[in-house]
Protein backbone atom coordinates (compact mmCIF):
# COMPACT_ATOMS: atom_id res chain seq x y z
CA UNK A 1 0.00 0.00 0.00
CA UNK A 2 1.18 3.39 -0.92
CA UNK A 3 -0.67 6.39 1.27
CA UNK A 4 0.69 10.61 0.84
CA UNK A 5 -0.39 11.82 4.31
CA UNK A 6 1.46 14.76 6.61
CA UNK A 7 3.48 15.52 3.33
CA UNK A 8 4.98 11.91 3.42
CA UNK A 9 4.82 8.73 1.23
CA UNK A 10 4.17 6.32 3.45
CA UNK A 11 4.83 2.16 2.18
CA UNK A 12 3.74 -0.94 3.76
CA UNK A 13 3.09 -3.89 3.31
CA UNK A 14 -0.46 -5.14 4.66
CA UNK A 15 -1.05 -8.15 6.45
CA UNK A 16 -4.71 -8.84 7.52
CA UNK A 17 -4.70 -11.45 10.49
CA UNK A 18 -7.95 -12.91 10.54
CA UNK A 19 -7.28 -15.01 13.47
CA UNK A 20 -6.80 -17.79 11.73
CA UNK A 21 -3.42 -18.78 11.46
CA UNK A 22 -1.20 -20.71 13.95
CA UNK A 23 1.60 -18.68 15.60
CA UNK A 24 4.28 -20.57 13.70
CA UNK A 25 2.89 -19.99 10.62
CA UNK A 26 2.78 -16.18 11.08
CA UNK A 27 6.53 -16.71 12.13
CA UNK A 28 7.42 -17.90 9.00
CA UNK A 29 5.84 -15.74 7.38
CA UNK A 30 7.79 -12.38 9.01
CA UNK A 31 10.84 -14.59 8.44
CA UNK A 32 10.13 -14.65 4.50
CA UNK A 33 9.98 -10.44 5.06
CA UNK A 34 13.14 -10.49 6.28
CA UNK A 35 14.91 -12.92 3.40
CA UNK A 36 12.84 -10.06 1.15
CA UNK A 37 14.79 -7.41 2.90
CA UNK A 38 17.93 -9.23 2.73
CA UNK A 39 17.14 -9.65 -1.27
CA UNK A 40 17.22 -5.74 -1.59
CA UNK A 41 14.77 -5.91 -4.57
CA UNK A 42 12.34 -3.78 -3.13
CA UNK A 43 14.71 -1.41 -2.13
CA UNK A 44 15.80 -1.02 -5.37
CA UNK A 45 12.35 -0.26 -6.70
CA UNK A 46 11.50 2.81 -3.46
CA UNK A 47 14.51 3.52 -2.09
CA UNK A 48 13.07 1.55 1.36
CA UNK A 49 11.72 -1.09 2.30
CA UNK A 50 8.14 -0.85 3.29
CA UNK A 51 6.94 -1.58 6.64
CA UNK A 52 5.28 -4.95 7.23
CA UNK A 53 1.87 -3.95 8.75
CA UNK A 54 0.09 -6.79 10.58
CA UNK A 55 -3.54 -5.47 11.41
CA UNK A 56 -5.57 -7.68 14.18
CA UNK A 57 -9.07 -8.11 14.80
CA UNK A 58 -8.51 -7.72 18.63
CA UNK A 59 -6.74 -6.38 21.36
CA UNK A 60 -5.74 -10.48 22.48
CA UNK A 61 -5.22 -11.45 18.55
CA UNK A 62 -2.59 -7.72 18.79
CA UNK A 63 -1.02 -9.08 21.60
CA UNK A 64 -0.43 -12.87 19.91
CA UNK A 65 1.15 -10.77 16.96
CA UNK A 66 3.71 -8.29 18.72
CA UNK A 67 4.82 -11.93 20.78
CA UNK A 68 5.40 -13.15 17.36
CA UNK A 69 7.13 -9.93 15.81
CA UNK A 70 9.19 -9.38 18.96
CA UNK A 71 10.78 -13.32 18.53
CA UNK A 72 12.10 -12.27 15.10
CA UNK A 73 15.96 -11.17 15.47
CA UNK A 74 15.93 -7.70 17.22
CA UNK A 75 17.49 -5.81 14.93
CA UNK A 76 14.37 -6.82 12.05
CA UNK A 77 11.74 -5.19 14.94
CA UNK A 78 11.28 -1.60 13.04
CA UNK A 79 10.13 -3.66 9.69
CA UNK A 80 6.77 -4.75 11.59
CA UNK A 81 3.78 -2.68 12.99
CA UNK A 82 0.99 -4.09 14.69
CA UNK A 83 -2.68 -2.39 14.91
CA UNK A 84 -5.94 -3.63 15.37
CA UNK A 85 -8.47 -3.09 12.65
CA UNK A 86 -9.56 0.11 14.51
CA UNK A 87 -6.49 1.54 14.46
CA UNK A 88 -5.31 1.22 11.21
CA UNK A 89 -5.64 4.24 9.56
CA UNK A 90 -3.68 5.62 12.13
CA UNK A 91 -1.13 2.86 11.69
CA UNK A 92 -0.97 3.25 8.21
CA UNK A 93 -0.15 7.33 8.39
CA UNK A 94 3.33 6.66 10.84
CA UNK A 95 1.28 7.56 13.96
CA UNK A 96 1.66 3.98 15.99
CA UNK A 97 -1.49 2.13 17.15
């Protein structure tokens, strides 16, 4: 997703969690972000590398997704955002969740 807001381009990547996938599996998933960092081919295309935004349908379903963002290496934390659904436009502009 590409959004202009505040005089910025903001990129990201969206991920909508629907709940319905296992911990693991959204592991692997932020893993294969990070070999896409490591390929540099969308940096090549921006400039950047987008942030990863996961979006959750809850508050508990949030906190399942920042356990499984914080286990990734520490140094790939900035690439991912978490929000709930509510709080997405928000996340989307740079403003946090």
């Amino acid at each position: 997703m590409r959004v202009a807001a505040g005089g910025y381009e903001h990129l990201a990547f969206i991920e909508v969690d629907r709940a319905t996938q296992s911990a693991p599996t959204i592991s692997r998933k932020l893993a294969g972000y990070r070999r896409y960092v490591r390929s540099g081919r969308e940096q090549a295309r921006w400039d950047l590398f987008p942030r990863v935004l996961l979006l959750a349908p809850s508050e508990r379903r949030k906190n399942v997704l920042v356990d499984v963002a914080s286990s990734q290496p520490e140094d790939s934390w900035p690439l991912f955002t978490v929000a709930v659904f509510d709080d997405a436009i928000k996340a989307i502009g740079g403003r946090g969740a």
